[in-house]
N, C-alpha and C. Protein backbone atom coordinates (compact mmCIF):
# COMPACT_ATOMS: atom_id res chain seq x y z
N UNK A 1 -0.46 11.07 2.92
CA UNK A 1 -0.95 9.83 3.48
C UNK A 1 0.01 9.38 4.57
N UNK A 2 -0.56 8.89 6.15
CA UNK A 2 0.28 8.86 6.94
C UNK A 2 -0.17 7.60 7.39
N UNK A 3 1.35 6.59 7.20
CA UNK A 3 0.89 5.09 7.43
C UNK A 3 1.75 4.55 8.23
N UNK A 4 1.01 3.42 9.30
CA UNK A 4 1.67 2.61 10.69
C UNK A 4 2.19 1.79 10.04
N UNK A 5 3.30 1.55 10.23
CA UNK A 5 4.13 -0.22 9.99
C UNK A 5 4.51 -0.68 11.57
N UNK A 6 3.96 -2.10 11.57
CA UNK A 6 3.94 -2.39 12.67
C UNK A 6 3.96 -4.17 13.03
N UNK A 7 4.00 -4.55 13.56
CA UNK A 7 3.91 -5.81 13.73
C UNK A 7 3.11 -6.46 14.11
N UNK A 8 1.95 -7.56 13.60
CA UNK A 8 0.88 -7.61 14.72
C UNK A 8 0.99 -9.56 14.93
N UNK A 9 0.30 -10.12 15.82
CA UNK A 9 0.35 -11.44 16.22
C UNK A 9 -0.51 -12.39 15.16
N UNK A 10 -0.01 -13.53 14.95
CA UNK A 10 -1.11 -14.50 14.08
C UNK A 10 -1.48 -15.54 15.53
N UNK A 11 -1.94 -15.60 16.38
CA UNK A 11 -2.43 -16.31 17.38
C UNK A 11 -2.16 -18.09 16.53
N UNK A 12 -3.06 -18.21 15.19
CA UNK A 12 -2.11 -19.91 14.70
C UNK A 12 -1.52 -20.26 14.57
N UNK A 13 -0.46 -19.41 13.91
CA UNK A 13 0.81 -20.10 13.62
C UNK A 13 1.56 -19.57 14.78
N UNK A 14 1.41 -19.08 15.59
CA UNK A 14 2.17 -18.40 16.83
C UNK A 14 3.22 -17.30 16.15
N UNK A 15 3.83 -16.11 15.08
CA UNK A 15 4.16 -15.63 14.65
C UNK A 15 3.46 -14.40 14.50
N UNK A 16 4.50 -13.47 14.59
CA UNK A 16 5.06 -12.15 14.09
C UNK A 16 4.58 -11.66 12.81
N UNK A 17 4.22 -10.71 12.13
CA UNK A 17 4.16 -10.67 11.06
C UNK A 17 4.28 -8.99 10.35
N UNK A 18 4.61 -8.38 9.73
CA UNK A 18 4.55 -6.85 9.32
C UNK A 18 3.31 -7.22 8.66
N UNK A 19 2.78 -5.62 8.81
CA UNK A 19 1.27 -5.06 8.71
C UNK A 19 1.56 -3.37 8.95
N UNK A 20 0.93 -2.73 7.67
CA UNK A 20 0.55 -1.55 7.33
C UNK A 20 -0.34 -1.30 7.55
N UNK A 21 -1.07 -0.03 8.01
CA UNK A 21 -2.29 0.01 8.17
C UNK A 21 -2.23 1.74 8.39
N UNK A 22 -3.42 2.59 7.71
CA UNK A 22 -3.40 3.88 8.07
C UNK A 22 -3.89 4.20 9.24
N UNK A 23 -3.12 5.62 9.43
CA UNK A 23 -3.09 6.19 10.64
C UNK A 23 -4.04 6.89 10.60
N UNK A 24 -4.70 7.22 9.90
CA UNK A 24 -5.93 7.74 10.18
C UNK A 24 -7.14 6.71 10.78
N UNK A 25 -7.42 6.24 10.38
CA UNK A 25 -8.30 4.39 10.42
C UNK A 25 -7.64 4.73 11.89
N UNK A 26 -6.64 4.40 11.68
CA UNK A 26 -6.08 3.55 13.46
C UNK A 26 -6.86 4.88 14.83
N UNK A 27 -6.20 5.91 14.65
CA UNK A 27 -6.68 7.17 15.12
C UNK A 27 -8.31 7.35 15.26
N UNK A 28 -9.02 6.96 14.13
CA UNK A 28 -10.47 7.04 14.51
C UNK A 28 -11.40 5.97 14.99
N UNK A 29 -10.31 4.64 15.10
CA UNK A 29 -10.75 3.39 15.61
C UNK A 29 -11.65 2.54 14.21
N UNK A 30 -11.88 3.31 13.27
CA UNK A 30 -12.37 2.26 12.07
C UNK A 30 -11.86 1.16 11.65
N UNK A 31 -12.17 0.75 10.06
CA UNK A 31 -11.73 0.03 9.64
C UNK A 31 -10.22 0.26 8.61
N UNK A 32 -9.95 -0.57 8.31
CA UNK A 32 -8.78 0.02 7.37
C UNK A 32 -8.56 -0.81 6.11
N UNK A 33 -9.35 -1.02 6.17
CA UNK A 33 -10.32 -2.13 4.61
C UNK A 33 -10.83 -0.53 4.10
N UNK A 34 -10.09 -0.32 2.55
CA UNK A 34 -10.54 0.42 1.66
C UNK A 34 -11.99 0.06 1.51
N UNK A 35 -13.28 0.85 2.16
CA UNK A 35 -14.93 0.71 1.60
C UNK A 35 -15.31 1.86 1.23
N UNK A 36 -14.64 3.19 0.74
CA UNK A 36 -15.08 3.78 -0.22
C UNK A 36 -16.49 4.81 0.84
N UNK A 37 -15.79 4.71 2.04
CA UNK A 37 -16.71 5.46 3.44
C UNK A 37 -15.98 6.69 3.94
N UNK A 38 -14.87 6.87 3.49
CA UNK A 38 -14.15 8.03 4.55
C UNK A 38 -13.56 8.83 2.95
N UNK A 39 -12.69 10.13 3.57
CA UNK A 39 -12.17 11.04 2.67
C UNK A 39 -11.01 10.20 2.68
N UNK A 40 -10.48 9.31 3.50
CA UNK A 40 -8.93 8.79 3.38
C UNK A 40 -9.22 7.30 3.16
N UNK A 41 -9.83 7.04 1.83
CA UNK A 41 -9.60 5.85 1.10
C UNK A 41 -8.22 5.34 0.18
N UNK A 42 -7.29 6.55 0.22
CA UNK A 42 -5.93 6.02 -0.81
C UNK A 42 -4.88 5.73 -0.27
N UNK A 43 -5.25 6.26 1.26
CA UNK A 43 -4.42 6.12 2.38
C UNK A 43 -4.69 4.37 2.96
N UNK A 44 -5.79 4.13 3.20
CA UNK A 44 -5.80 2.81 3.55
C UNK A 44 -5.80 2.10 2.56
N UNK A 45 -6.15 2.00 1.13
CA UNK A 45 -5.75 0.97 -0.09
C UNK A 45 -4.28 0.93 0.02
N UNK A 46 -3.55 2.21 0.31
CA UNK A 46 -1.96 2.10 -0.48
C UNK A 46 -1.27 1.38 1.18
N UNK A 47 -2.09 0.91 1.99
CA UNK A 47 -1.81 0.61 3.55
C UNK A 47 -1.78 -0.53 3.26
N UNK A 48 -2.94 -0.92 2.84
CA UNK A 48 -3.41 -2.54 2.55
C UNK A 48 -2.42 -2.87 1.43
N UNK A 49 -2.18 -2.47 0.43
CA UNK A 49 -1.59 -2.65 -0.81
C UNK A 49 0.27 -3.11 -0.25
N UNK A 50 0.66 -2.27 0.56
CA UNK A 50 2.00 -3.00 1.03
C UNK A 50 1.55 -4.08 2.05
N UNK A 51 1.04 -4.20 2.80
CA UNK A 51 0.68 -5.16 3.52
C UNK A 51 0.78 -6.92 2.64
N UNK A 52 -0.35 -6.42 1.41
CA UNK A 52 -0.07 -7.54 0.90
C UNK A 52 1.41 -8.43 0.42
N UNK A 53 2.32 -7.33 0.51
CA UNK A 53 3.95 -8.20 0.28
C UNK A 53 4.38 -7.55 1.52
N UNK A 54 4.43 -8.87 2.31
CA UNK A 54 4.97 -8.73 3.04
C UNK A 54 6.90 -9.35 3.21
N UNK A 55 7.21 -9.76 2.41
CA UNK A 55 8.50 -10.23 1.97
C UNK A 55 9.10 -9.27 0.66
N UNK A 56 10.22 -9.10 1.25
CA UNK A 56 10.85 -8.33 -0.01
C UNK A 56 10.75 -8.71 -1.92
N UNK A 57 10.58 -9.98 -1.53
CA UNK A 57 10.50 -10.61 -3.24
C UNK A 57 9.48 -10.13 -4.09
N UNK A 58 8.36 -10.28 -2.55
CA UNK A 58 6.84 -10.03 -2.89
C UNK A 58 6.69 -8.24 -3.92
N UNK A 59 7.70 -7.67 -3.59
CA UNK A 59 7.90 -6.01 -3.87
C UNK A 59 8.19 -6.19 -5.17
N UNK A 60 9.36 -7.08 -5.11
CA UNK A 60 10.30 -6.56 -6.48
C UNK A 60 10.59 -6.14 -7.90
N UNK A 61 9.32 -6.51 -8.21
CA UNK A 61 8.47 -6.11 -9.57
C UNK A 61 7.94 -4.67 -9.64
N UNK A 62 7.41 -4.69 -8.69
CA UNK A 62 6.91 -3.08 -8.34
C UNK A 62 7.41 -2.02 -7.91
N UNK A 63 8.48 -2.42 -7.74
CA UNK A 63 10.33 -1.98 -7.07
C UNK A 63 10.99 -1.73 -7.97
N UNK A 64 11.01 -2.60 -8.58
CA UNK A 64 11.91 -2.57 -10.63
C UNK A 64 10.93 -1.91 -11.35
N UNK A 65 9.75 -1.20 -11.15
CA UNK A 65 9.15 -0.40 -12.10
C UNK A 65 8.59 0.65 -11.54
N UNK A 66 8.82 0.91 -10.38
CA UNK A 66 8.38 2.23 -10.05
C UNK A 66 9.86 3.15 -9.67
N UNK A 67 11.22 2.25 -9.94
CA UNK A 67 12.46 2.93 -10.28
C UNK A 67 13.08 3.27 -11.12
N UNK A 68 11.85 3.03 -12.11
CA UNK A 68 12.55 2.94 -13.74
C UNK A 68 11.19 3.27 -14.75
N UNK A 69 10.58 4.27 -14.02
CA UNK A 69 9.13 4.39 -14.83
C UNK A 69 9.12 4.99 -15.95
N UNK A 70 8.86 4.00 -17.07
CA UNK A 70 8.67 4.51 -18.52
C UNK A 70 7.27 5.03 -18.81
N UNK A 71 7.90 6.48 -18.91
CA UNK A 71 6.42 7.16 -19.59
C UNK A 71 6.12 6.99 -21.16
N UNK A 72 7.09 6.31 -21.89
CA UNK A 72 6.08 5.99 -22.82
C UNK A 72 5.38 4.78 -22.60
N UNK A 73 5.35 3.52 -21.88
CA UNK A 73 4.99 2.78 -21.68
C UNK A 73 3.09 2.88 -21.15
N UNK A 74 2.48 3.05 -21.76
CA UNK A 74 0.92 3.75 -21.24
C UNK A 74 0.52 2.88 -19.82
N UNK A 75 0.61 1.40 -20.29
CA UNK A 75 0.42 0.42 -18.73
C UNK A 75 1.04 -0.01 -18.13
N UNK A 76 1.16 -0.45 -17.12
CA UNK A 76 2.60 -1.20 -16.55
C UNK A 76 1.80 -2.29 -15.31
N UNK A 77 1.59 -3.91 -15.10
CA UNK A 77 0.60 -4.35 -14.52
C UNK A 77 1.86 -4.51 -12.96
N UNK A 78 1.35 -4.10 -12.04
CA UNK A 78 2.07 -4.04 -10.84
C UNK A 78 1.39 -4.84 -9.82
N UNK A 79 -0.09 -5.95 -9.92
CA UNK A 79 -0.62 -6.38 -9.17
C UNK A 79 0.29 -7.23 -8.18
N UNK A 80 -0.49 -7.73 -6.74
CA UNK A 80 -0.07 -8.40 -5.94
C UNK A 80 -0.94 -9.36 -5.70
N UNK A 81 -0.97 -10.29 -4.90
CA UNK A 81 -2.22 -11.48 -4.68
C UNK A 81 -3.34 -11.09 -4.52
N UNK A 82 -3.64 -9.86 -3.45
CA UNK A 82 -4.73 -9.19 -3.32
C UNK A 82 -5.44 -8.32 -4.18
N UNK A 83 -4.94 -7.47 -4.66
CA UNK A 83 -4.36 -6.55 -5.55
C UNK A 83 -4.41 -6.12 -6.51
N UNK A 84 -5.14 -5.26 -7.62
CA UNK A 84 -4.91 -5.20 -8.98
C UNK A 84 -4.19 -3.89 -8.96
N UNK A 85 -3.27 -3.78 -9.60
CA UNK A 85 -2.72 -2.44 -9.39
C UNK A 85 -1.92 -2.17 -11.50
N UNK A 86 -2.06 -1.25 -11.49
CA UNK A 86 -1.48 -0.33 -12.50
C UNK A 86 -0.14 0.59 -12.58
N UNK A 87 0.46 0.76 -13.45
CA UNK A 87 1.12 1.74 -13.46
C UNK A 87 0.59 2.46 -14.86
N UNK A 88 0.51 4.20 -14.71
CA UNK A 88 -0.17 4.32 -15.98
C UNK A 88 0.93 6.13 -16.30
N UNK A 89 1.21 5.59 -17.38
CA UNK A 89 2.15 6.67 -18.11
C UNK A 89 3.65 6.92 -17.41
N UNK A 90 3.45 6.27 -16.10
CA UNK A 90 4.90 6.38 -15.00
C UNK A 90 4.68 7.69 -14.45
N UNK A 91 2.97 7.67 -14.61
CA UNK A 91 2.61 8.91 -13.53
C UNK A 91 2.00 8.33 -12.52
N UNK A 92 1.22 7.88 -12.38
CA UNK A 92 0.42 6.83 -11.36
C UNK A 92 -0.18 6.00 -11.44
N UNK A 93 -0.50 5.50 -10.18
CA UNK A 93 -0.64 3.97 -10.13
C UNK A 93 -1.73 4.12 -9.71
N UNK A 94 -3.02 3.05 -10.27
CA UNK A 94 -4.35 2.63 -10.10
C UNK A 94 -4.44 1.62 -9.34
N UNK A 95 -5.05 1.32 -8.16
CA UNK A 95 -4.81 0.06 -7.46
C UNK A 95 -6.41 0.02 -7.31
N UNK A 96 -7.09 -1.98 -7.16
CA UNK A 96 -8.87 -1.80 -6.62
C UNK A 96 -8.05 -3.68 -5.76
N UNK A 97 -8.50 -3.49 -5.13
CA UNK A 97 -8.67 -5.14 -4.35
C UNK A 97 -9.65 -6.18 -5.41
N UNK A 98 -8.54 -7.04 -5.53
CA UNK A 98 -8.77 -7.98 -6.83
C UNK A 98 -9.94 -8.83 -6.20
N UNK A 99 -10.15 -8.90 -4.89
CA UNK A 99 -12.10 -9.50 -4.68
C UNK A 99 -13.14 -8.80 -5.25
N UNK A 100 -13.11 -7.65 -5.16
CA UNK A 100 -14.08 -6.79 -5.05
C UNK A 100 -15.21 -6.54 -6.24
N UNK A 101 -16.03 -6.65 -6.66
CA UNK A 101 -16.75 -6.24 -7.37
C UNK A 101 -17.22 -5.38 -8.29
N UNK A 102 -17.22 -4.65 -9.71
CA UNK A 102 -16.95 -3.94 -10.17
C UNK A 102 -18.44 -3.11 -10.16
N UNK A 103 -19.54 -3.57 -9.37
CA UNK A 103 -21.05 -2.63 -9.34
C UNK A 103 -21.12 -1.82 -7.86
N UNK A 104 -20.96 -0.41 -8.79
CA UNK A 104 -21.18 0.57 -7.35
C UNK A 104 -21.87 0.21 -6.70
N UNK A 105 -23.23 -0.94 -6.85
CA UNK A 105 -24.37 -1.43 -5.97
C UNK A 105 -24.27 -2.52 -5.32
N UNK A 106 -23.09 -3.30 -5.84
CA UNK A 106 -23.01 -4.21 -5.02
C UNK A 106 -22.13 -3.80 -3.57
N UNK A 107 -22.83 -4.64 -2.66
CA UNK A 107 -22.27 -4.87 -1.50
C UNK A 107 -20.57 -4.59 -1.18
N UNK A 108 -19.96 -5.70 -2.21
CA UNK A 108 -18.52 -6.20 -2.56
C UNK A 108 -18.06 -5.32 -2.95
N UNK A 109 -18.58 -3.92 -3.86
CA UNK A 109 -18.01 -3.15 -4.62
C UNK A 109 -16.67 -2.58 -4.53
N UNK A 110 -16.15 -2.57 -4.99
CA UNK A 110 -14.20 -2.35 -4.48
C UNK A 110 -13.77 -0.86 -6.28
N UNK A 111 -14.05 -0.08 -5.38
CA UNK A 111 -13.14 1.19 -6.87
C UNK A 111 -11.82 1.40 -6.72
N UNK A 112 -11.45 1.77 -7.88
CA UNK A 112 -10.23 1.86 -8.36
C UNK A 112 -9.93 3.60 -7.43
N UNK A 113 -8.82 3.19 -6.76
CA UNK A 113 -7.83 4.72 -6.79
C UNK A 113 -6.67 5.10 -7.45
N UNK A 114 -6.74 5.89 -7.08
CA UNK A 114 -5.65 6.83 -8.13
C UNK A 114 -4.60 7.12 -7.30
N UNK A 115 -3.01 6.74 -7.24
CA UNK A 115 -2.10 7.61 -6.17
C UNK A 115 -1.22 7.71 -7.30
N UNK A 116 -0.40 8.70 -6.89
CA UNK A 116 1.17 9.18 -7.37
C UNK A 116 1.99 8.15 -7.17
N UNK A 117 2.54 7.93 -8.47
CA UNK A 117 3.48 7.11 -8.51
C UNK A 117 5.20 7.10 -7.36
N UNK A 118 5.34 8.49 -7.51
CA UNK A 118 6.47 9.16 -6.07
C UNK A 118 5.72 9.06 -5.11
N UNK A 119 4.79 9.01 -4.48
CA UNK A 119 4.10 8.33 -3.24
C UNK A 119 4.51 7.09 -3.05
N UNK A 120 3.88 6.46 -3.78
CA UNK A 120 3.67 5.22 -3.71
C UNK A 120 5.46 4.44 -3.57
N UNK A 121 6.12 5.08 -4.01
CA UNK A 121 7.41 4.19 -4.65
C UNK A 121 8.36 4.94 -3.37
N UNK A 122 8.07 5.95 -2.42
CA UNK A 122 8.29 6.46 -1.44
C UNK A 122 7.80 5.57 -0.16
N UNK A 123 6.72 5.03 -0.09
CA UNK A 123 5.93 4.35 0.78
C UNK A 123 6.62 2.54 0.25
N UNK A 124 6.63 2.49 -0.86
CA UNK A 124 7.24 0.95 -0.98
C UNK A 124 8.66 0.93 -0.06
N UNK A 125 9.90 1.67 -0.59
CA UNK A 125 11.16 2.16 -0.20
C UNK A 125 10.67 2.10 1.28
N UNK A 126 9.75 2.49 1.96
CA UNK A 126 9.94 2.87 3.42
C UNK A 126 9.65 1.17 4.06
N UNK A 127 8.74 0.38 2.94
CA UNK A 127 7.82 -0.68 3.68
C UNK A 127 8.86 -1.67 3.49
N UNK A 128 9.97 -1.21 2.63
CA UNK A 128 10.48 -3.15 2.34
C UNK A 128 12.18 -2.52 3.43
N UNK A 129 12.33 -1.07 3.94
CA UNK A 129 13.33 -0.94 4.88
C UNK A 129 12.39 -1.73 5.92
N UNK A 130 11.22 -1.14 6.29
CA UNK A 130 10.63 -1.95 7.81
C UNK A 130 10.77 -3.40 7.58
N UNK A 131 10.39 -4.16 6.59
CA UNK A 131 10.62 -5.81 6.87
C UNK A 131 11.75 -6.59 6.26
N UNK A 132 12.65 -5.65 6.00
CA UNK A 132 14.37 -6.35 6.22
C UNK A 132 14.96 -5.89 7.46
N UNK A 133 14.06 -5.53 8.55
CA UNK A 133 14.64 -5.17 9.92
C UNK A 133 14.36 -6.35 10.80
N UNK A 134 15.17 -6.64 11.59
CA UNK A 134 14.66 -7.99 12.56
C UNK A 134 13.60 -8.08 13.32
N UNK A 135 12.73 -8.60 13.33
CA UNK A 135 11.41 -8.50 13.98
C UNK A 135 11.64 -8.58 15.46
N UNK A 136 10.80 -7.06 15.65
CA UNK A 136 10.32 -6.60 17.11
C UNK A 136 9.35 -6.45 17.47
N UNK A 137 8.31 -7.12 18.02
CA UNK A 137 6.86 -6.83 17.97
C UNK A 137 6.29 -5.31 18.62
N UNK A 138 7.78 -5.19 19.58
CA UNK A 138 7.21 -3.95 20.29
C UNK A 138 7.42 -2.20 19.30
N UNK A 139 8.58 -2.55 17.96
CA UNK A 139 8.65 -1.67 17.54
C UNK A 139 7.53 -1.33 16.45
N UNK A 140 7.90 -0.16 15.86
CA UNK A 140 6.43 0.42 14.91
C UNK A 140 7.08 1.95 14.33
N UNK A 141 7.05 2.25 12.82
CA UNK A 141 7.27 3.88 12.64
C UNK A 141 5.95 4.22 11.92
N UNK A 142 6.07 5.05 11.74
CA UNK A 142 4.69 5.95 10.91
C UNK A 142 5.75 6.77 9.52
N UNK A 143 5.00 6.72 8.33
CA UNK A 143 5.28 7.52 7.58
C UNK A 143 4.86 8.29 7.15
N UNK A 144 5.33 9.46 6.07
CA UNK A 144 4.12 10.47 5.23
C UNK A 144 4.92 10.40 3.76
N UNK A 145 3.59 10.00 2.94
CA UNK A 145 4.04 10.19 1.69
C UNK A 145 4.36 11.24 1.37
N UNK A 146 4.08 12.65 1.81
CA UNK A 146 4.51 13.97 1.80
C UNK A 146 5.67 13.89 1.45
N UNK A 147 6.53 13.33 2.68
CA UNK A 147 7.92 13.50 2.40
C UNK A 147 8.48 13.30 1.62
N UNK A 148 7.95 12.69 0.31
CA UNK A 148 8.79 12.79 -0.73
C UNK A 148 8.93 13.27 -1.61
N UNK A 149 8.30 14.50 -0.70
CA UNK A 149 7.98 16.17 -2.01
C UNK A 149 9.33 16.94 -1.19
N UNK A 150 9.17 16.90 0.10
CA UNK A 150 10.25 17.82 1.09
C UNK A 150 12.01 17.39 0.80
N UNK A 151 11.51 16.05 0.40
CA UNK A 151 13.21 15.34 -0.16
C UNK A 151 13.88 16.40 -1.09
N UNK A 152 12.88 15.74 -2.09
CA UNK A 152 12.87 16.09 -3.54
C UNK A 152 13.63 17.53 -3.72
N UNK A 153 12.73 18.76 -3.02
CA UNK A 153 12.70 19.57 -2.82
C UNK A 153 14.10 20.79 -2.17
């Protein structure tokens, strides 16, 4: 999964703000609202999913348990405001957008994905270095959750 961190404008409050968003989405000009339309739906949930903490505090729960993942622990609730998210066995994490609707027929419908917990806790680590950096609107990196097989490795 290869994701933009970037800075984009709030035109009301006149401010700066960090924003994730996949690079795929960005690249094909779509949306980047997880709708359950493209092959790279875990890429833009786990995009949206840091987005929603955008302050380090906002992490820290999900920070303190995806560094310390107890596999006997079967659940682990990691949600954010937006957010319902899981930790399950301290293998991975289930995330669905806490609006969304639980009928494949509805409109609203929002499903649950499935990512790797070393993804995900690779992609947090990368998102809370980008917003303890001083805000530059002109700067921006891209990541790959990959890389934290090539680390490892």
């Amino acid at each position: 999964m290869k994701i933009l961190f970037k800075y984009n404008y709030q035109d009301e409050l006149k401010i700066y703000y960090p924003y994730a968003t996949s690079l795929t989405a960005l690249k094909q000009g779509i949306s980047d609202f997880p709708d359950n339309t493209t092959n790279f739906e875990e890429e833009k949930i786990l995009a949206q999913y840091l987005s929603s903490m955008p302050k380090v505090g906002f992490s820290a729960h999900l920070y303190q348990c995806l560094h310390s993942l107890d596999i006997q622990k079967s659940l682990t609730e990691v949600s954010s405001h937006e957010y319902i998210a899981n930790i399950v066995n301290g293998s991975y994490i289930e995330i669905t957008y806490a609006f969304g609707s639980d009928d494949p027929e509805d409109e609203d419908y929002a499903p649950w994905f499935i990512l790797p917990c070393k993804e995900v806790a690779y992609a947090l680590d990368k998102w809370r270095d980008f917003i303890q950096k001083e805000i530059s609107p002109e700067y921006s990196e891209i990541i790959d959750t990959e890389d934290v097989y090539k680390e490892a490795g």
